[in-house]
Protein backbone atom coordinates (compact mmCIF):
# COMPACT_ATOMS: atom_id res chain seq x y z
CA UNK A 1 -85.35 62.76 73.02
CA UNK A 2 -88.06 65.28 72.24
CA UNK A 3 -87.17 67.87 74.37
CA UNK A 4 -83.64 67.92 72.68
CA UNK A 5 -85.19 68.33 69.95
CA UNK A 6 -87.57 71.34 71.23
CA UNK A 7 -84.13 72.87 72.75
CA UNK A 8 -82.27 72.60 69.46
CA UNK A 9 -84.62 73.88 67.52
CA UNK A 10 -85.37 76.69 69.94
CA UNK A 11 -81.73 77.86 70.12
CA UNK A 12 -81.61 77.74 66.34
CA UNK A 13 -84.51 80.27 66.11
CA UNK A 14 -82.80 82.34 68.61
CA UNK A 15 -78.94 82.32 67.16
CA UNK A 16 -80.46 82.89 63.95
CA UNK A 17 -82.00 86.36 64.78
CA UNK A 18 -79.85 87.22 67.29
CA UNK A 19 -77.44 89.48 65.13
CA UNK A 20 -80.73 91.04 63.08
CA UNK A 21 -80.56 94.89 63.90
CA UNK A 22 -84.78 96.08 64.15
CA UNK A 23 -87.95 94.06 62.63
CA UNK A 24 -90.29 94.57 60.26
CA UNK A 25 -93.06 96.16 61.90
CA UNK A 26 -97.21 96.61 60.48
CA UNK A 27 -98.55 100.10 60.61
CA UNK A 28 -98.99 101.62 64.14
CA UNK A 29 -96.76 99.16 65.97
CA UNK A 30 -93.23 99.97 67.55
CA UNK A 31 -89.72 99.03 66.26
CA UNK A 32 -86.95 97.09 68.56
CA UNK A 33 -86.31 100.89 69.98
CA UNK A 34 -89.42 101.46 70.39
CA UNK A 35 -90.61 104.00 68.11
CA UNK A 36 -93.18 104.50 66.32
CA UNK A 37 -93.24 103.53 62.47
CA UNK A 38 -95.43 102.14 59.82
CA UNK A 39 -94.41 99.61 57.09
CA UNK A 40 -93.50 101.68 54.53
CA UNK A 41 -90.92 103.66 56.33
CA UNK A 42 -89.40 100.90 58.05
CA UNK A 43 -88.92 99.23 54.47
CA UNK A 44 -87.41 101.94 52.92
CA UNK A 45 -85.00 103.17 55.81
CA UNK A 46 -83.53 99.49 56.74
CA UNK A 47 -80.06 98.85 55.68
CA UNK A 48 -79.40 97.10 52.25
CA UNK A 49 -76.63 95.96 50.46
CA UNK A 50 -75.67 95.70 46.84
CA UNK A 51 -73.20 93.53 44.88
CA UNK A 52 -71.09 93.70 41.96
CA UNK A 53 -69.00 91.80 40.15
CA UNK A 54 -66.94 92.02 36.53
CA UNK A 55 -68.63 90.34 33.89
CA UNK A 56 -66.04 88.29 32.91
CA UNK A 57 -62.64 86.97 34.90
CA UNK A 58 -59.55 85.16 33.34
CA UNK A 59 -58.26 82.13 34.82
CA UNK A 60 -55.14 84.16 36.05
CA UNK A 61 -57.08 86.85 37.79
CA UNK A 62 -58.81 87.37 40.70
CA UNK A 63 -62.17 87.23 41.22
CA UNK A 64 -63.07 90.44 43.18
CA UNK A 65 -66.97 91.15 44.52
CA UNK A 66 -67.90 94.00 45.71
CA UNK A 67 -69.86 94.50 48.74
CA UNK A 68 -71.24 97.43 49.67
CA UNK A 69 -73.79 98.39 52.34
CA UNK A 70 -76.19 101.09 52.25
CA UNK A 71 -77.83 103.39 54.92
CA UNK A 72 -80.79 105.00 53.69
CA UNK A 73 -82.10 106.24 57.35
CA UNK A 74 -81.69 109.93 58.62
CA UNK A 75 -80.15 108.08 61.83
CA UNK A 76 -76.99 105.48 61.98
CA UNK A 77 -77.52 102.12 61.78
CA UNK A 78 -75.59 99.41 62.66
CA UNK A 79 -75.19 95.70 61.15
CA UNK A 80 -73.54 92.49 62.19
CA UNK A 81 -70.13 91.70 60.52
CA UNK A 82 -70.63 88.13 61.10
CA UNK A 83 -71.61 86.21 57.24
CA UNK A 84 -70.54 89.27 55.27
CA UNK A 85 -67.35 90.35 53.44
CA UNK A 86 -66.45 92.72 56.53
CA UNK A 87 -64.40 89.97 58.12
CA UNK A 88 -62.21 87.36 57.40
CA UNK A 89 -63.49 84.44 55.59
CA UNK A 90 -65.31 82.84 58.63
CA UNK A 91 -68.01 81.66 57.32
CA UNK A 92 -70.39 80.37 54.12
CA UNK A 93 -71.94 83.68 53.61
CA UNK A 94 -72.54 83.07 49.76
CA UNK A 95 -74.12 80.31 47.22
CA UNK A 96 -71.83 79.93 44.05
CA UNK A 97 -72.98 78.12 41.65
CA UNK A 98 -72.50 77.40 37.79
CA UNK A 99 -75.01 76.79 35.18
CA UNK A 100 -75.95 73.59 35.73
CA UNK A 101 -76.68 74.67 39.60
CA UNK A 102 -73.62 72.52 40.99
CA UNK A 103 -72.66 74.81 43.87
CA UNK A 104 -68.94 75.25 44.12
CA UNK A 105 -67.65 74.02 47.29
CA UNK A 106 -66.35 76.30 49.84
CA UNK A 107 -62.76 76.20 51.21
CA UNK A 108 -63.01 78.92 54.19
CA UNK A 109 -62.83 78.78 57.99
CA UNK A 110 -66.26 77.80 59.37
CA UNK A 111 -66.49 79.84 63.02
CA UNK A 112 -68.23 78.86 65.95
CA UNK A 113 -70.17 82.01 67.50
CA UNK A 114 -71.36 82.95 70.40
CA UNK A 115 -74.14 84.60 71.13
CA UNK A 116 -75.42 87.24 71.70
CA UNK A 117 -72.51 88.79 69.30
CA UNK A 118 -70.33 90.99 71.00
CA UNK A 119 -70.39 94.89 71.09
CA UNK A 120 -67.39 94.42 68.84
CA UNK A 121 -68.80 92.41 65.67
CA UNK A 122 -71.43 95.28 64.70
CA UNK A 123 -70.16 98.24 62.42
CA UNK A 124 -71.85 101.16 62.39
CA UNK A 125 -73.08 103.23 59.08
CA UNK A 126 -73.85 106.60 59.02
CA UNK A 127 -77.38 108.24 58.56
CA UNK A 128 -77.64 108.48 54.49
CA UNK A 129 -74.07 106.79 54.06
CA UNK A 130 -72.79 103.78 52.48
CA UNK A 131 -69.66 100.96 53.47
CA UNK A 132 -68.05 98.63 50.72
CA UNK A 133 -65.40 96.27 50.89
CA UNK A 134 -63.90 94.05 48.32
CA UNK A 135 -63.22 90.43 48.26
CA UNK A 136 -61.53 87.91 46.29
CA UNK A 137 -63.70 84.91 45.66
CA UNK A 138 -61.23 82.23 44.75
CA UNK A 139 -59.88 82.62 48.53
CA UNK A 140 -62.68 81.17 49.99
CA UNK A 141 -64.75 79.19 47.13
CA UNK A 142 -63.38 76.34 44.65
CA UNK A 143 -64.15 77.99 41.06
CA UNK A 144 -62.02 75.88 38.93
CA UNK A 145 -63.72 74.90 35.57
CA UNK A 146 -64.74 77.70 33.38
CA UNK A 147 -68.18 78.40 33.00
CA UNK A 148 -70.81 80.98 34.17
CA UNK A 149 -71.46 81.53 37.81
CA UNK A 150 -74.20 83.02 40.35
CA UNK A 151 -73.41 84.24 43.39
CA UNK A 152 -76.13 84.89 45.77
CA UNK A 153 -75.91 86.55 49.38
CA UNK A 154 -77.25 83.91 52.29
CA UNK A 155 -76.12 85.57 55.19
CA UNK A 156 -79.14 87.65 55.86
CA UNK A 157 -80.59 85.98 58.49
CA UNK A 158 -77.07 86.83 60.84
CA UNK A 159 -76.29 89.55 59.63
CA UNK A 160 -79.73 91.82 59.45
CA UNK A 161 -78.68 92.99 55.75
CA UNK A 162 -81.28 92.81 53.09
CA UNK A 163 -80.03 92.03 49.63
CA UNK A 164 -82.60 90.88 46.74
CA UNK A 165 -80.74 90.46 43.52
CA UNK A 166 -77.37 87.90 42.85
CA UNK A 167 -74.59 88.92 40.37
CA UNK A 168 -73.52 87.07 37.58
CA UNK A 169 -69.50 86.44 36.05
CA UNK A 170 -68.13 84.13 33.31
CA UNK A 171 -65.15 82.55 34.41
CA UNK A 172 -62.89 82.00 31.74
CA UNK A 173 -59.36 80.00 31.72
């Protein structure tokens, strides 16, 4: 019974990083294609993404986030598609929750994956370029009761995006 548990957890460790794009590397040491960087250019040329949101939404609207992706690099880099906005709703790639921190369920598809992701579920963004899409909330989370909500980007750790702030929207009937 152990070893399942070794397995498991060791095939969680790999699924989870298998869609991340480079790593974080210390001064002097080599990136996944193996050249040579130190920290602070590897942080400031990794691909990042950036929401937004209207402040406030009627009852009778929808409630449309805005995802875009940014490529600060002088080369293209490429991200996985998988737990972002770029697809379908496939997945639980946000946290919504209201004020009192009761997360509002999600109503999407939930897809099994296989791994390593195909050739096909990485887009690629140009060298000092950007990507947005827009998506409709209310599709693919339960936001019923008016109130004020946070929305906060969890995919990160499939998708290789880095994203450090949440947005914020009053949702009003």
């Amino acid at each position: 019974m152990k070893n399942y548990k070794l397995i498991l957890s060791a095939a969680a460790v790999l699924a989870l990083s298998a869609c991340s794009v480079g790593s974080k590397t210390s001064q002097g040491q080599t990136d996944s294609a193996g050249t040579a960087q130190t920290a602070d250019s590897t942080e400031s040329k990794v691909l990042f993404a950036k929401m937004s949101i209207s402040d406030a939404v009627k009852g009778s609207d929808s409630v449309q986030l805005k995802f875009t992706v940014y490529n600060p690099a002088d080369t293209a880099q490429q991200f996985c598609k998988w737990h972002t906005p770029f697809e379908p709703l496939m997945s639980k790639y946000l946290d919504v929750k209201d004020e009192s921190g009761q997360e509002a369920n999600y109503k999407g598809a939930m897809a099994k994956r296989i791994m390593p992701p195909p050739a096909d579920s990485y887009i690629k963004v140009k060298p000092k370029d950007s990507l947005s899409v827009t998506v409709n909330l209310l599709k693919g989370y339960d936001i019923t009761k008016p109130g004020k909500y946070t929305a906060i980007y969890v995919g990160q750790n499939m998708s290789g995006l880095v994203i450090k702030d949440s947005v914020t929207f009053v949702y009003e009937k």
